[in-house]
N, C-alpha and C. Protein backbone atom coordinates (compact mmCIF):
# COMPACT_ATOMS: atom_id res chain seq x y z
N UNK A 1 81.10 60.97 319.43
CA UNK A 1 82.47 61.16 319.84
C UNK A 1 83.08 59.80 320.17
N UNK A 2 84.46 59.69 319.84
CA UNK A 2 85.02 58.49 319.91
C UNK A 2 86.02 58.20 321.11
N UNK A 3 85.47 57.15 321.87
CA UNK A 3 86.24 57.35 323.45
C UNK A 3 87.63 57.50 322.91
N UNK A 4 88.50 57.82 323.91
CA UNK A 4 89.88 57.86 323.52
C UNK A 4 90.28 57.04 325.10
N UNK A 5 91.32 56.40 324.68
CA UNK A 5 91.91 55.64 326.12
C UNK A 5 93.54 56.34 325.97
N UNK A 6 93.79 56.20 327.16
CA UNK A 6 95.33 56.47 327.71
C UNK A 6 95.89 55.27 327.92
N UNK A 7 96.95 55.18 327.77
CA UNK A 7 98.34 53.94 327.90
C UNK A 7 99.51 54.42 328.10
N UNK A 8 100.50 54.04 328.95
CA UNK A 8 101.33 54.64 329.27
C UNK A 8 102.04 52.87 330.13
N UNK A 9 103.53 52.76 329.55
CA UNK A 9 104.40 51.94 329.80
C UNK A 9 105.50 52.32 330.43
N UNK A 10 106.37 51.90 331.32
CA UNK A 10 107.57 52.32 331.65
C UNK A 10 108.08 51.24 332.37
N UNK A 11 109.78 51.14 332.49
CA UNK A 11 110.21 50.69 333.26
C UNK A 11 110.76 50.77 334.39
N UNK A 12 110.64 50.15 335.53
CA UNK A 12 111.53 50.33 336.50
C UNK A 12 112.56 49.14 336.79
N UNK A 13 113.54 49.44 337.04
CA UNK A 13 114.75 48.68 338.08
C UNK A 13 114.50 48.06 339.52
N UNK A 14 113.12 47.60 339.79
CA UNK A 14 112.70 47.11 341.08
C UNK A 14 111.74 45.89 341.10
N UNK A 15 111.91 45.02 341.86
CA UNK A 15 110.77 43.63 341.37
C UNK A 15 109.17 43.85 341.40
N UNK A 16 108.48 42.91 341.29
CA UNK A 16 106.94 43.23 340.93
C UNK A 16 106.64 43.47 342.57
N UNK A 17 107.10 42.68 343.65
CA UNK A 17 106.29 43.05 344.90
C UNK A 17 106.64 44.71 345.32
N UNK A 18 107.57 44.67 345.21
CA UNK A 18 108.00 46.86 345.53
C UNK A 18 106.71 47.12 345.02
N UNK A 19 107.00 46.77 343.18
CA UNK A 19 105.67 47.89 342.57
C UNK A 19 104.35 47.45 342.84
N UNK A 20 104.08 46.84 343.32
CA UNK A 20 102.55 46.05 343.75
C UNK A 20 102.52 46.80 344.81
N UNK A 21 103.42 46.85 345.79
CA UNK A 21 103.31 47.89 347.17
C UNK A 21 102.85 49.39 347.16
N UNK A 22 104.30 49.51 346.23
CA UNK A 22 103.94 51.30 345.92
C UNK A 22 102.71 51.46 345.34
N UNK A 23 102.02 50.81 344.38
CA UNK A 23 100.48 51.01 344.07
C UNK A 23 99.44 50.84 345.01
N UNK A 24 100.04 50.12 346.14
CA UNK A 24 98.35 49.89 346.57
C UNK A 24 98.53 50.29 347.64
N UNK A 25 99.92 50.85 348.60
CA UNK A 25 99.94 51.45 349.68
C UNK A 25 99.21 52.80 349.65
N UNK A 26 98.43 53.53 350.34
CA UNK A 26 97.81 54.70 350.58
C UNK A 26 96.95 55.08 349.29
N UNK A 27 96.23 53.66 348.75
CA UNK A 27 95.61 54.09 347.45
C UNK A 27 94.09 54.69 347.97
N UNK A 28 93.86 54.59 349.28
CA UNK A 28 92.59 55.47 349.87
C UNK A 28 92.52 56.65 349.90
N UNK A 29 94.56 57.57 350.35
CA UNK A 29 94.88 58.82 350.14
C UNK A 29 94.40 59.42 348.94
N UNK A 30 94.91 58.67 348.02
CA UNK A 30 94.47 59.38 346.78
C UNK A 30 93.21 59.35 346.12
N UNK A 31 92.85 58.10 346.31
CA UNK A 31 91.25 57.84 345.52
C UNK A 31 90.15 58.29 346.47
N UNK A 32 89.75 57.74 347.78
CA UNK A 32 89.14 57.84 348.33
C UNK A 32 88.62 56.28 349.09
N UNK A 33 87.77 56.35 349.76
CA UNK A 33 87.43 55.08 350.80
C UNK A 33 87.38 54.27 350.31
N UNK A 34 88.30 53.27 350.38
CA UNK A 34 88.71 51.46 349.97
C UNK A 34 87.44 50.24 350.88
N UNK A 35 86.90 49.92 350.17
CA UNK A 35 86.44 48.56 351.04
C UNK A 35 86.18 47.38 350.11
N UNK A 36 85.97 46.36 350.54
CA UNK A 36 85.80 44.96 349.29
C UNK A 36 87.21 44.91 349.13
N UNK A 37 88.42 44.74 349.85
CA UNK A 37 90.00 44.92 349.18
C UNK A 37 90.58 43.25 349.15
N UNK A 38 91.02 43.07 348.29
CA UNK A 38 91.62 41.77 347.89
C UNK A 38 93.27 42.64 347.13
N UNK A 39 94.19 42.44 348.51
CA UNK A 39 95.15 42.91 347.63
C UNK A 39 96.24 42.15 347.49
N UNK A 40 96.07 41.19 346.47
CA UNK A 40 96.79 40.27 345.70
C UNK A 40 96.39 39.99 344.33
N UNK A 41 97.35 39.67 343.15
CA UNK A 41 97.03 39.34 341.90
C UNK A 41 95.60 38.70 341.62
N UNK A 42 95.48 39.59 341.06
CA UNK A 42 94.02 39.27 340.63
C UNK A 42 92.68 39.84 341.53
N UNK A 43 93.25 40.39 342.39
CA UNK A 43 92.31 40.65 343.30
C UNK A 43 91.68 42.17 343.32
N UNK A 44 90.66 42.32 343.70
CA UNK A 44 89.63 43.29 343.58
C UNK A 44 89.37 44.44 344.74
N UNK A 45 88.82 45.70 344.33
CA UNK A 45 88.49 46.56 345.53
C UNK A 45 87.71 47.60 344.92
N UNK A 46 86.49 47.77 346.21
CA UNK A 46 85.97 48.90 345.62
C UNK A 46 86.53 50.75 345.93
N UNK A 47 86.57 51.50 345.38
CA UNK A 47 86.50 52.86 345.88
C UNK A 47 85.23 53.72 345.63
N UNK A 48 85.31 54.19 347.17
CA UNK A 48 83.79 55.72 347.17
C UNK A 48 84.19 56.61 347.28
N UNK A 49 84.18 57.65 346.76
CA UNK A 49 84.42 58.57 346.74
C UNK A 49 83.23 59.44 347.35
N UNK A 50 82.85 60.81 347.68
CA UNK A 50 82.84 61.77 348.85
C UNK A 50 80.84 61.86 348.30
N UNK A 51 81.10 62.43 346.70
CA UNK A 51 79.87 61.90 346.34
C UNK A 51 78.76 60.96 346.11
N UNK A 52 79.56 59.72 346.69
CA UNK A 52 78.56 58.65 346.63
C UNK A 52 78.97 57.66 345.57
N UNK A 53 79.39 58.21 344.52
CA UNK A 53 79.94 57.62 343.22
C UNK A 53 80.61 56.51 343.92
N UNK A 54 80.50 54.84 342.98
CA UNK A 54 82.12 54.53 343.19
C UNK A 54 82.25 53.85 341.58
């Protein structure tokens, strides 16, 4: 079977720091437990999730 990837582009009417915010504000809500966080360009973080996975 042949992976398939998703891509998806859009624009908004707001500068890169808004959208840098809105992405990484409450990204623990949704994903699960953030640690290792570097949140600036280029920067890195891990997520765990409930099973152990990250």
């Amino acid at each position: 079977m042949k992976d398939n990837n998703y891509s998806k582009q859009i624009t908004v009417s707001v500068n890169s720091e808004k959208v840098f915010q809105a992405l990484n504000e409450g990204l623990n809500i949704w994903w699960g437990k953030t640690s290792n966080t570097a949140y600036k360009k280029g920067g890195q973080f891990t997520i765990t999730f409930e099973n152990g996975y990250w």
